[in-house]
N, C-alpha and C. Protein backbone atom coordinates (compact mmCIF):
# COMPACT_ATOMS: atom_id res chain seq x y z
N UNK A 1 -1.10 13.17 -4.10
CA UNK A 1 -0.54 11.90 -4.52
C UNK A 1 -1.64 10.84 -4.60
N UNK A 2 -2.70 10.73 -3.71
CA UNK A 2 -3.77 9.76 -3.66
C UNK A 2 -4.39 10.27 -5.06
N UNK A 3 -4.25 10.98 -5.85
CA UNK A 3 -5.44 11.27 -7.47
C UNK A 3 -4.72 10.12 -8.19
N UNK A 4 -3.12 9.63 -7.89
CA UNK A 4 -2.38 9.39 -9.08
C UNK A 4 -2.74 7.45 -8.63
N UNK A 5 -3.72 7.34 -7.71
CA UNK A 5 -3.48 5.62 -7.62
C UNK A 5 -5.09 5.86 -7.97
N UNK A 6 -5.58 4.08 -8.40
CA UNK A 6 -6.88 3.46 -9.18
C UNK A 6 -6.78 2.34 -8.40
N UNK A 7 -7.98 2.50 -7.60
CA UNK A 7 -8.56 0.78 -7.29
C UNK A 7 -8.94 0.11 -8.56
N UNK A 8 -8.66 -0.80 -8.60
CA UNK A 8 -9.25 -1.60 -9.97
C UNK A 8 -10.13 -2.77 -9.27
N UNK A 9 -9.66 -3.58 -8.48
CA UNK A 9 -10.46 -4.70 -7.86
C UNK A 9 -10.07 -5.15 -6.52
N UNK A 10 -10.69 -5.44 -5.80
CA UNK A 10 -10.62 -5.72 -4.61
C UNK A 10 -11.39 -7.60 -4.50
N UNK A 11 -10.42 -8.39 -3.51
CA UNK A 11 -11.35 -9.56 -3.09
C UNK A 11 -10.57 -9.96 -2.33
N UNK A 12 -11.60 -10.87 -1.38
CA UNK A 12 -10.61 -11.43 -0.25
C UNK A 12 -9.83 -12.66 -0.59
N UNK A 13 -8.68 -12.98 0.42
CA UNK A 13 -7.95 -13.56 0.13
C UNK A 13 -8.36 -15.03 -0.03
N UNK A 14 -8.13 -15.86 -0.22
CA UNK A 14 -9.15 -17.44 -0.79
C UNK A 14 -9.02 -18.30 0.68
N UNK A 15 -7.94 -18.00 1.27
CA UNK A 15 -7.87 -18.43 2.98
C UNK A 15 -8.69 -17.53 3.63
N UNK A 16 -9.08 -16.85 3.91
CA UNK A 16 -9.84 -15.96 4.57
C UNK A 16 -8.93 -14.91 5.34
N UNK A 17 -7.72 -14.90 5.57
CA UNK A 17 -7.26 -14.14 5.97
C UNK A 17 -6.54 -12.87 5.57
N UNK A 18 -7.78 -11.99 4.48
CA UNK A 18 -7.42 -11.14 4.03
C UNK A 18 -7.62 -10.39 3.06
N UNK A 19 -7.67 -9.09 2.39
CA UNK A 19 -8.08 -8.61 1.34
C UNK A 19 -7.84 -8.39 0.14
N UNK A 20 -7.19 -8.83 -1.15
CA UNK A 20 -6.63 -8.21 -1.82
C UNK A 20 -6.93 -7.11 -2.28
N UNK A 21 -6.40 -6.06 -2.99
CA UNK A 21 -6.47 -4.52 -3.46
C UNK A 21 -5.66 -4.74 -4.68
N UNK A 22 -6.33 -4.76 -5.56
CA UNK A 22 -5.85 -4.40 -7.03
C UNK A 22 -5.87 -3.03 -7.18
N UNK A 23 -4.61 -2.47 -7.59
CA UNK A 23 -4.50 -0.72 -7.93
C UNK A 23 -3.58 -0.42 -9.14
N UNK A 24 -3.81 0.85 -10.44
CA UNK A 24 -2.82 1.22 -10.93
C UNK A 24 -2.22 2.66 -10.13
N UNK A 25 -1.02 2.69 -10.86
CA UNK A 25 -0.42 3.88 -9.71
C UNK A 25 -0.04 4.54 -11.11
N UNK A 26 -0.09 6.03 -11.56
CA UNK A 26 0.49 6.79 -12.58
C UNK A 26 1.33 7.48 -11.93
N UNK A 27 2.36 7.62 -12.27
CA UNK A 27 3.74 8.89 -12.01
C UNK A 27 3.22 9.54 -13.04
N UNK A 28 3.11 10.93 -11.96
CA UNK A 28 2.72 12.36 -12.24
C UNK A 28 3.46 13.00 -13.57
N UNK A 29 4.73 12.72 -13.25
CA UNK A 29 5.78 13.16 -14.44
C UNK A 29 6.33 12.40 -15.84
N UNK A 30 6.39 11.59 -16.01
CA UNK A 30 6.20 10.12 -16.87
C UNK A 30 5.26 9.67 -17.29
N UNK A 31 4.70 9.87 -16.81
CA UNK A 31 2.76 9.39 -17.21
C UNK A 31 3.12 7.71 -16.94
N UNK A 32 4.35 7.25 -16.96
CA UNK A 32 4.12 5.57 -17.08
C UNK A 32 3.64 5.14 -15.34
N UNK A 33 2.76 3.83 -15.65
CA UNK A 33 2.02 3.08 -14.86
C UNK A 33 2.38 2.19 -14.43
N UNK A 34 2.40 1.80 -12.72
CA UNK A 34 2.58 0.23 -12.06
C UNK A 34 1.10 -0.14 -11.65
N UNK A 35 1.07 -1.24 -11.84
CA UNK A 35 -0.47 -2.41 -12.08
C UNK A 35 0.69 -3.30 -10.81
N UNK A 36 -0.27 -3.37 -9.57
CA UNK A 36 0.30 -4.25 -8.77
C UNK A 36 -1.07 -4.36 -7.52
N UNK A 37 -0.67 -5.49 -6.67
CA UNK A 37 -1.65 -5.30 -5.47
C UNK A 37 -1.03 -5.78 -4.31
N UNK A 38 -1.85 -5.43 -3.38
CA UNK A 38 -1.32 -5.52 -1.45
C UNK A 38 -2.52 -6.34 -1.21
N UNK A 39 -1.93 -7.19 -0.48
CA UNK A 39 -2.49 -7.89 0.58
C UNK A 39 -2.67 -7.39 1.52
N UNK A 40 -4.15 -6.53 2.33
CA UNK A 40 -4.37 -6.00 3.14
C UNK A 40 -4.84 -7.01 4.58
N UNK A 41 -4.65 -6.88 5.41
CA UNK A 41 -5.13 -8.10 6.79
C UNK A 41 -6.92 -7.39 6.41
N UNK A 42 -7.75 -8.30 7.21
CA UNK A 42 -8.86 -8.12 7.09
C UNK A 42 -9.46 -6.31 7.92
N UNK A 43 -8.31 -6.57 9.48
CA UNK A 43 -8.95 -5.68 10.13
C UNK A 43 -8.40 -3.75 9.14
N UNK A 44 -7.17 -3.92 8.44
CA UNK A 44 -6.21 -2.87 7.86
C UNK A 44 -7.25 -2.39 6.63
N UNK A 45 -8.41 -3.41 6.26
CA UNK A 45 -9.16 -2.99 5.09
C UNK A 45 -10.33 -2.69 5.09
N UNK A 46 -10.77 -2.89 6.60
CA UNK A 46 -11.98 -2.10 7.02
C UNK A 46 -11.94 -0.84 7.53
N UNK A 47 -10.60 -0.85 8.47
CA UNK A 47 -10.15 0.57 8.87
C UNK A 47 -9.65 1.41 7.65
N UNK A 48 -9.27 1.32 6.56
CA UNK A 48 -9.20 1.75 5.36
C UNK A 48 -10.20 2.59 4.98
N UNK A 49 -11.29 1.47 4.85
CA UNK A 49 -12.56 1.91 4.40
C UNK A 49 -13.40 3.30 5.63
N UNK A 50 -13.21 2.76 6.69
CA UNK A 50 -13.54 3.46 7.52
C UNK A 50 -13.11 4.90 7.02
N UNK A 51 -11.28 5.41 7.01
CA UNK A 51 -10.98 6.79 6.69
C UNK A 51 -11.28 7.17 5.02
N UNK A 52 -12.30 6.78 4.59
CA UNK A 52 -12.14 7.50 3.27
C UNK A 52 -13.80 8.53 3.74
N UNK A 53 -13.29 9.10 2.82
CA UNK A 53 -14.39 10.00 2.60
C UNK A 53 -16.20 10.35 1.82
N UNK A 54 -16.76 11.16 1.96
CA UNK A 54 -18.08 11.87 0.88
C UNK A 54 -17.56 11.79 -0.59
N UNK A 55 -16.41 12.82 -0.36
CA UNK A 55 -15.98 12.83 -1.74
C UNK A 55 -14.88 11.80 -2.18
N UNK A 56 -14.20 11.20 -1.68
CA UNK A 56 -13.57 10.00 -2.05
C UNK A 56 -13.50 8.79 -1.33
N UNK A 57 -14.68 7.69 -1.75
CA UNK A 57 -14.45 6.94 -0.65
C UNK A 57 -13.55 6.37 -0.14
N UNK A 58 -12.53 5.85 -1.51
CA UNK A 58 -11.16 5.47 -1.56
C UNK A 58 -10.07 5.82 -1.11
N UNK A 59 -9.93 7.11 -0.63
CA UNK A 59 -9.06 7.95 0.38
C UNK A 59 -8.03 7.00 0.93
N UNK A 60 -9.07 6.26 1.46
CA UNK A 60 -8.53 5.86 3.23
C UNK A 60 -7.61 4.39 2.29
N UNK A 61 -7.99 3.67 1.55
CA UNK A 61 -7.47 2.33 0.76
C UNK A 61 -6.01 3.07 0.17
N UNK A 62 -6.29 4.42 -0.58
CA UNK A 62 -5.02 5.18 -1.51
C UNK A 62 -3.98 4.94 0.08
N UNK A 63 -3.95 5.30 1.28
CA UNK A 63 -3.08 5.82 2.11
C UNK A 63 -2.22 3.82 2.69
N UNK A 64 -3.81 3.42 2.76
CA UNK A 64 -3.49 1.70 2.99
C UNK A 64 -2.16 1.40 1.88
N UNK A 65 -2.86 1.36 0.35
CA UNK A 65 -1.87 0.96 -0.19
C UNK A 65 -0.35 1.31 -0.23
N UNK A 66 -0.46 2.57 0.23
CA UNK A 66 0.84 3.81 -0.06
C UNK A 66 1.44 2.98 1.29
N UNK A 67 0.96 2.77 1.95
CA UNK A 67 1.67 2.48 3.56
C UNK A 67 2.27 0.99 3.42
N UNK A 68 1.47 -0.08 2.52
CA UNK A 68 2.00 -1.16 2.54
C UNK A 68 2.88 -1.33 1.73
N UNK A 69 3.12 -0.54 0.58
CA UNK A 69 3.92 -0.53 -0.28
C UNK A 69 5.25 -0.01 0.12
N UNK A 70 5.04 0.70 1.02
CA UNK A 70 6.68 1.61 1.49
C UNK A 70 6.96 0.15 2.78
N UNK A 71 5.79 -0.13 3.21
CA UNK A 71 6.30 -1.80 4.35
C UNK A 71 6.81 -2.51 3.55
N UNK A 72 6.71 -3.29 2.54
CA UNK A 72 7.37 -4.01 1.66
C UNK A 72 8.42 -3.49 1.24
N UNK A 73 8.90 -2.18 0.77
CA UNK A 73 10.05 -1.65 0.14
C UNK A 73 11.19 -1.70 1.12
N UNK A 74 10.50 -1.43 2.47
CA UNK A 74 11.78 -0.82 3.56
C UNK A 74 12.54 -2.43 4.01
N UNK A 75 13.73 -2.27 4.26
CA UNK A 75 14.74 -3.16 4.06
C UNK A 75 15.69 -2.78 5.56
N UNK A 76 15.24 -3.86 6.59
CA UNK A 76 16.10 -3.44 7.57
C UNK A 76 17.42 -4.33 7.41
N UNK A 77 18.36 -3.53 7.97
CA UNK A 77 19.57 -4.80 8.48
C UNK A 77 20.09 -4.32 9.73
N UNK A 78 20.95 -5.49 10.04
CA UNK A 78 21.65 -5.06 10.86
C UNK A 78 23.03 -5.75 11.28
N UNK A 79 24.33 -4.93 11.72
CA UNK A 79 25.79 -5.41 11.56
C UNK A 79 26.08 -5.85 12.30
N UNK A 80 26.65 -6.86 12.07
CA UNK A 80 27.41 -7.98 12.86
C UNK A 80 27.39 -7.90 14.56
N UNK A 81 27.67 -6.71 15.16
CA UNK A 81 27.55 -6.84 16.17
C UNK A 81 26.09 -6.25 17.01
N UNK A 82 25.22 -6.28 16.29
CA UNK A 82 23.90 -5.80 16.74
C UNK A 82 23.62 -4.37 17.77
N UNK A 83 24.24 -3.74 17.00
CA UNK A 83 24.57 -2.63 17.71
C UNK A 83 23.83 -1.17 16.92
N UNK A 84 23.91 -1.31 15.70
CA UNK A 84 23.32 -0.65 14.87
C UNK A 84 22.61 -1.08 14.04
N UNK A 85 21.03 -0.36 13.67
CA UNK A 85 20.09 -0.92 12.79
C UNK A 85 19.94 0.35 12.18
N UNK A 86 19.60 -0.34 10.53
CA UNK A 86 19.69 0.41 9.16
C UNK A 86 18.69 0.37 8.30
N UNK A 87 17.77 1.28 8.52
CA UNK A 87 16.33 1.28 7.86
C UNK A 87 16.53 1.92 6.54
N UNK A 88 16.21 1.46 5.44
CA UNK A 88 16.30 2.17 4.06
C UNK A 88 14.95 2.08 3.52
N UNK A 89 13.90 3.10 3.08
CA UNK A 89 12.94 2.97 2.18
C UNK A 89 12.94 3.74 1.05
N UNK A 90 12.41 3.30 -0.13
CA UNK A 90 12.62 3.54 -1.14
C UNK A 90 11.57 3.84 -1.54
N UNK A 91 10.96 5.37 -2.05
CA UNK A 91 10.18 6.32 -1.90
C UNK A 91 9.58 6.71 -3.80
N UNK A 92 8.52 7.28 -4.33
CA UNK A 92 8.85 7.71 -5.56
C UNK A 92 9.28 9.36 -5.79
């Protein structure tokens, strides 16, 4: 799944608190493309960098983005009497 995402640009955030990550993402089956970016914290985009690899340095950023993107998607709630909580993420 990490072949099917593209760093395109990276810069920090203009407050300092943070990285942006410009990426396209291709679906494998569709061939069609999302052009979007994550706001990585400073320390989430060095440790990023840290897990990539020889052969891909980008590794470790593909798993960053994949991880912030399913944080943004997932949608907690919870019912009236706080008794039960309802995690939904929305996956490709």
């Amino acid at each position: 799944m990490n072949s099917n995402y593209y760093v395109s640009k990276t810069e920090p955030v203009r407050n300092g608190d943070g990285t942006n990550v410009y990426f396209t993402f291709s679906y494998p089956d569709s061939g069609s493309q999302l052009n979007g970016n994550v706001k990585l914290t400073n320390q989430e985009y060095i440790d990023a960098l840290k897990n990539g690899t020889a052969d891909d340095i980008y590794s470790g950023l593909y798993k960053a983005i994949k991880a912030k993107i399913i944080e943004i998607n997932t949608t907690t709630t919870a019912d009236t009497d706080a008794t039960t909580t309802t995690t939904t993420t929305q996956e490709d």
